[in-house]
Protein backbone atom coordinates (compact mmCIF):
# COMPACT_ATOMS: atom_id res chain seq x y z
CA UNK A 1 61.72 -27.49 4.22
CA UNK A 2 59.02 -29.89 3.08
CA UNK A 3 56.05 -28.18 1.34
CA UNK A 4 53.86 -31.36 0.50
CA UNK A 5 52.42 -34.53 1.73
CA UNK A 6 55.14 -36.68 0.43
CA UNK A 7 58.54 -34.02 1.64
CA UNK A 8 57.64 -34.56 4.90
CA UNK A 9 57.02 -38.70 4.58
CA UNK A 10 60.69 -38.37 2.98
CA UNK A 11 61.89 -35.94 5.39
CA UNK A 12 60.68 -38.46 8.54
CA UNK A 13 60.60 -42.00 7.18
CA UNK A 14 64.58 -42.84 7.77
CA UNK A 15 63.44 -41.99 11.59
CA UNK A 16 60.74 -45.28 11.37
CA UNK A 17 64.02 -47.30 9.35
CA UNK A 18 66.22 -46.21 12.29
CA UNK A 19 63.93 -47.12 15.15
CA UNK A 20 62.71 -50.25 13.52
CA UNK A 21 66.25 -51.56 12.93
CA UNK A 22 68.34 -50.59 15.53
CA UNK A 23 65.30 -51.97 18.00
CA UNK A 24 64.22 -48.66 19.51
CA UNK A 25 61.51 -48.82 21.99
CA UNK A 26 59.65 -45.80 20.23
CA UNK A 27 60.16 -43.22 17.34
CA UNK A 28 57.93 -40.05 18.19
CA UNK A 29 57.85 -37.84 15.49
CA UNK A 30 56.39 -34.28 17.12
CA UNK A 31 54.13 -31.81 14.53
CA UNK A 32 52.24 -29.03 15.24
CA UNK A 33 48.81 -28.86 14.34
CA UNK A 34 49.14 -25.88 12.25
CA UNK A 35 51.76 -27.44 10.21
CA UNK A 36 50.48 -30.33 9.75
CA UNK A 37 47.30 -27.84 8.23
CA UNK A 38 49.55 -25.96 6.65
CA UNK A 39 51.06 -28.95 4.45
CA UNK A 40 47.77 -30.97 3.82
CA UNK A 41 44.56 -30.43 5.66
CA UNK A 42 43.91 -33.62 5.20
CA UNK A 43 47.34 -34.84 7.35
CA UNK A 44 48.15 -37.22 4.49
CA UNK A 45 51.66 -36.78 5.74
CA UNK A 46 50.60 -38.48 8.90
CA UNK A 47 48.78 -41.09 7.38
CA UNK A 48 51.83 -42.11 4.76
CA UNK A 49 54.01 -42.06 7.53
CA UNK A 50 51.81 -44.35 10.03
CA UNK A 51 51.51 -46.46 6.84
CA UNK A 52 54.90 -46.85 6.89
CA UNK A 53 55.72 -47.37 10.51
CA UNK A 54 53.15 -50.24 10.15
CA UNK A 55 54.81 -52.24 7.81
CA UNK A 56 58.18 -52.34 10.32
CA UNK A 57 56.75 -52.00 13.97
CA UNK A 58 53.83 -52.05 15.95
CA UNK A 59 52.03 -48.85 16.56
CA UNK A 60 50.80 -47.69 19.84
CA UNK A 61 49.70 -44.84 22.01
CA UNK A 62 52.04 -43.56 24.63
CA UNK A 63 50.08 -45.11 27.14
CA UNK A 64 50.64 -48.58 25.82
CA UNK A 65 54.60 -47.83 25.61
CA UNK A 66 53.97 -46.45 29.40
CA UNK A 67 51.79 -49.40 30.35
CA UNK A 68 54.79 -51.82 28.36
CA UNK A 69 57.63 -50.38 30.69
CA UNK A 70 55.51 -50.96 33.71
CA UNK A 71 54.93 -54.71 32.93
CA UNK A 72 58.65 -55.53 31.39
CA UNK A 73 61.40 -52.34 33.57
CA UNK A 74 64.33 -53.67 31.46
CA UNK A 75 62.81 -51.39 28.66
CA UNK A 76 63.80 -48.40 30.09
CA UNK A 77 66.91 -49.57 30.87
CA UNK A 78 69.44 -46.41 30.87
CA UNK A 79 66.92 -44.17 31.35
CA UNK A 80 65.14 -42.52 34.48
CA UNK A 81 62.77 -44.14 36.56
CA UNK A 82 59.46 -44.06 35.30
């Protein structure tokens, strides 16, 4: 279990690799508030990690991704309707 900033960059960062190579439409990494406290109470683990995801993809809020399926439905291709 990560106990620093940098464990959980390392601990998360081959999920941005994976996404950005193998083309995935998002990579949603999912943190608790408390544990993102508990690790750094300034969330530098967030901001390495949205550093990183930079570099490789675009970065958006889920409403973007939801308003980018709307405009182009082959993106959710095998997946429910929207």
């Amino acid at each position: 279990m990560p106990t620093d900033a940098q464990g959980v960059y390392e601990a998360y960062a081959p999920g941005i690799e994976y996404a950005a190579e193998n083309g995935l439409l998002t990579y949603i990494p999912i943190f608790h508030p408390w544990s993102i406290h508990r690790i750094d109470a300034r969330a530098g683990q967030v901001k390495l990690l949205v550093d990183e995801a930079q570099k490789m993809m675009e970065v958006v809020s889920c409403i973007q991704v939801y308003e980018q399926v709307l405009e182009d439905r082959s993106l959710a291709i095998g997946m429910p309707p929207v």
